[in-house]
Protein backbone atom coordinates (compact mmCIF):
# COMPACT_ATOMS: atom_id res chain seq x y z
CA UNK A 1 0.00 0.00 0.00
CA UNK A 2 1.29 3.45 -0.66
CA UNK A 3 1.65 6.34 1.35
CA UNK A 4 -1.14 8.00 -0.20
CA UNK A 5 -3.69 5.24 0.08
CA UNK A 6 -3.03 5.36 3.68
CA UNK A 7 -3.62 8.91 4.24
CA UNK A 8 -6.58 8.69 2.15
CA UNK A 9 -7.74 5.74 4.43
CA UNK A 10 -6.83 7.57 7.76
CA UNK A 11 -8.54 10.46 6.67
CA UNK A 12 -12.05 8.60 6.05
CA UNK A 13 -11.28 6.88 9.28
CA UNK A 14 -11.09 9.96 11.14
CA UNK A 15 -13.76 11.42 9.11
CA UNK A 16 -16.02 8.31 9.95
CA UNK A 17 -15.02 8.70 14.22
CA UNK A 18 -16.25 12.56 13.68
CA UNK A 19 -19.27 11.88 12.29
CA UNK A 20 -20.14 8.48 14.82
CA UNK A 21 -19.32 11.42 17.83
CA UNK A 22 -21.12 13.92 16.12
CA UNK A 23 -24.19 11.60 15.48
CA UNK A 24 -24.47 9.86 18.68
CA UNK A 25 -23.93 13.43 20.85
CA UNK A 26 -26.97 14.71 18.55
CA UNK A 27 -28.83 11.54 19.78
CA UNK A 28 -28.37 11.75 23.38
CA UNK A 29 -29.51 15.71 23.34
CA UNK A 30 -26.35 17.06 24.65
CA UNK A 31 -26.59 20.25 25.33
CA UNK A 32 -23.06 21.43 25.17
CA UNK A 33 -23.11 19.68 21.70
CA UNK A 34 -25.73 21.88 20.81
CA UNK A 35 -24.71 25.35 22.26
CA UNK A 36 -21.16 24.84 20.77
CA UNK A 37 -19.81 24.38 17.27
CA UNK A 38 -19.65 26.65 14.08
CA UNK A 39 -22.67 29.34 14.27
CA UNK A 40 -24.11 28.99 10.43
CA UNK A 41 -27.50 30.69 11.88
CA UNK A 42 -28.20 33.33 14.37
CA UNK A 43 -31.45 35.75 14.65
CA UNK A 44 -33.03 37.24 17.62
CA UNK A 45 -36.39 38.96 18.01
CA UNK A 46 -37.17 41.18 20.80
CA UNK A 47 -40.38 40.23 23.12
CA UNK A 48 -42.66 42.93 24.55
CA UNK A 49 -42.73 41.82 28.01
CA UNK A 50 -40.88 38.61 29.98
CA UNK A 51 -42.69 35.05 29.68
CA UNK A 52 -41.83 32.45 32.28
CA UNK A 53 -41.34 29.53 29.50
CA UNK A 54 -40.39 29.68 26.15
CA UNK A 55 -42.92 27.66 23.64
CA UNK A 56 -42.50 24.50 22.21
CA UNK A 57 -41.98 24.62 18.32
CA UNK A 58 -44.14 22.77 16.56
CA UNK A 59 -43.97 20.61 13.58
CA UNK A 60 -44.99 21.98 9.98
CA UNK A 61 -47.08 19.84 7.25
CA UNK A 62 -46.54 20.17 4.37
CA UNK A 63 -48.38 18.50 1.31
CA UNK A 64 -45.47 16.34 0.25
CA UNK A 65 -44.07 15.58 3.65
CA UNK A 66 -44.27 15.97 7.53
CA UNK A 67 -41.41 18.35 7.89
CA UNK A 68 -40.96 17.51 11.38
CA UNK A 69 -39.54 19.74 14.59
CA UNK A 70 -37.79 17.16 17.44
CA UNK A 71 -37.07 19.45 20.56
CA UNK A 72 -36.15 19.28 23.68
CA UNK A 73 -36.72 21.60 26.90
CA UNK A 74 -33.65 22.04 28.77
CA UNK A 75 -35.08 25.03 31.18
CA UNK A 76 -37.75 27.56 31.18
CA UNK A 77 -35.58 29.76 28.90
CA UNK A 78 -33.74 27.37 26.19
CA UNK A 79 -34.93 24.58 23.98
CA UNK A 80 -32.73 22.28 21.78
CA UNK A 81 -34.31 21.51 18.31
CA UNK A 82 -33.56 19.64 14.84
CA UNK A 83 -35.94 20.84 12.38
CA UNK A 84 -34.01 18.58 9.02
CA UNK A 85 -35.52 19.89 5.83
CA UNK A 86 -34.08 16.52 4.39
CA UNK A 87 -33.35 13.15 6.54
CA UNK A 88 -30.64 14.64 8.00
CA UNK A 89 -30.50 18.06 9.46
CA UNK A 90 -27.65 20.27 8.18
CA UNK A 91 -27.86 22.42 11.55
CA UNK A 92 -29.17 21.51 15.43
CA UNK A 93 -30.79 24.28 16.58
CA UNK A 94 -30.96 26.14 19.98
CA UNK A 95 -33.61 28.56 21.28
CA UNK A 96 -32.83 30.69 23.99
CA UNK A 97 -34.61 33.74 25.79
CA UNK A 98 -32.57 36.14 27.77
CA UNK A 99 -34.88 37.29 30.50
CA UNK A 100 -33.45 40.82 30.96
CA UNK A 101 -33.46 41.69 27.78
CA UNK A 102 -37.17 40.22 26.49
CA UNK A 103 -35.26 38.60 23.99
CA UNK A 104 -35.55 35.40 22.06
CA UNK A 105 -32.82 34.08 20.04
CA UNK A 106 -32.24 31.12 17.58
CA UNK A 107 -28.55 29.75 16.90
CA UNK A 108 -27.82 26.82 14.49
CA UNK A 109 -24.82 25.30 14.29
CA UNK A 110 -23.09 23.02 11.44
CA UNK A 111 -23.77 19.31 11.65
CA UNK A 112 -20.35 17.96 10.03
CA UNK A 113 -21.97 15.05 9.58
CA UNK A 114 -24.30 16.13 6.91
CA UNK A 115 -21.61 18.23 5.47
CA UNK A 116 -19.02 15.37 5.35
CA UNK A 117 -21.62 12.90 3.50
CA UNK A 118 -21.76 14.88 0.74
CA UNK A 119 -18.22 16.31 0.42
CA UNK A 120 -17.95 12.07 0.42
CA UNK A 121 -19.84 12.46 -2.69
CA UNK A 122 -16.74 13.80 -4.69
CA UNK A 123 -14.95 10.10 -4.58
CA UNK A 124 -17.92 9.30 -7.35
CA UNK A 125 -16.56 11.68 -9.62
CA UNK A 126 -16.71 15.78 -10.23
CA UNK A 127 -20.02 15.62 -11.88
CA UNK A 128 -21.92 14.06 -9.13
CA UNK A 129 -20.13 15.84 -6.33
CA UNK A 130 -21.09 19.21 -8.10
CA UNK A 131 -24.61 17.79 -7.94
CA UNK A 132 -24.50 16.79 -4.28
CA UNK A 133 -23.14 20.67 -3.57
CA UNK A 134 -25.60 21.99 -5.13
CA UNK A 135 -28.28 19.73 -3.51
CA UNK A 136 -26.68 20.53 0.11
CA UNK A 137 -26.75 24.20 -0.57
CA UNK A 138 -30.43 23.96 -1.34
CA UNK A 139 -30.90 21.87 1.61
CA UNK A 140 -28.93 24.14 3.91
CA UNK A 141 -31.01 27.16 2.51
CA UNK A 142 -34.47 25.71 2.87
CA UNK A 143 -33.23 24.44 6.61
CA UNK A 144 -32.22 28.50 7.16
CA UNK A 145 -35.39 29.63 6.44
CA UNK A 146 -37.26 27.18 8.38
CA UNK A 147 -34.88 28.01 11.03
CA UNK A 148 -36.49 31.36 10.92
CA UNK A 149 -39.81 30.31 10.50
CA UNK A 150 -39.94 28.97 13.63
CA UNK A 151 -38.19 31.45 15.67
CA UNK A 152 -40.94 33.98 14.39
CA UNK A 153 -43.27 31.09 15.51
CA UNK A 154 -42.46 30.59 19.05
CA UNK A 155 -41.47 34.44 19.23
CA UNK A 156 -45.05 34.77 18.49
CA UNK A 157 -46.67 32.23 20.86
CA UNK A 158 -44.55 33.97 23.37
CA UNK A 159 -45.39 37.36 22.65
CA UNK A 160 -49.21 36.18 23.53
CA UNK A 161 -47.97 34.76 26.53
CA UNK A 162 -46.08 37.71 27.98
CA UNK A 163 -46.42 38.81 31.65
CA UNK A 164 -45.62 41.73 31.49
């Protein structure tokens, strides 16, 4: 075996240990795994009063598919979601309200898991990897904007809910 065929195998090894972590810490709900990582999403909306619990998003139907919303209440104030526009979700999502501030925020970070699987695409050859780009892209885009959709949701729900 060659040098090079064992970098390329070490690499996909590595590769393949990322992306076990990365899906089994999704799994499991950790928070930290969802609070950290590369920020690919971020939008706040501003409350007009303080609620004592932040809504629950709630899944979307669509007339081709259930686009569904998992979540997860950590506290009062921050929920862990996965809203995948595809099988896979390209981001795991994390609403948060700051008290003080009547704000509510949504952050997404990069699943490398999603984003490895298709840059995996390019051993098939140039033509199909430029396909599975463009496919991710659209993927990533349509997750963004549901991303949003459901911040404006649950910013709503808790703007009827508001105490204040």
């Amino acid at each position: 075996m060659s040098s090079g065929e064992l970098i390329l195998i070490a690499a996909v090894t590595c590769f393949g240990l990322a992306t076990a972590r990365e899906l089994l810490l999704t799994h499991r709900w950790e928070p930290s795994h969802f609070r950290s990582g590369l920020r690919v999403f971020h939008q706040s909306i501003l409350l007009p009063g303080p609620v004592s619990q932040v809504p629950m998003p709630k899944s979307e139907w669509h007339l081709l598919q259930a686009a569904r919303v998992d979540s997860r209440r950590l506290t009062d104030h921050e929920i862990l979601f996965l809203a995948p526009y595809l099988t896979w979700p390209s981001m795991r999502g994390w609403l948060r309200y700051v008290p003080d501030a009547h704000q509510i925020s949504a952050r997404g970070q990069l699943n490398w898991a999603s984003l490895g699987l298709w840059g995996c695409m390019a051993f098939l050859g140039w033509p199909f990897a430029l396909a599975m780009l463009l496919f991710a892209a659209w993927a990533y885009g349509a997750e963004r904007l549901r991303f949003s959709r459901i911040l404006h949701e649950v910013a709503a729900e808790a703007g009827r809910l508001t105490t204040g």
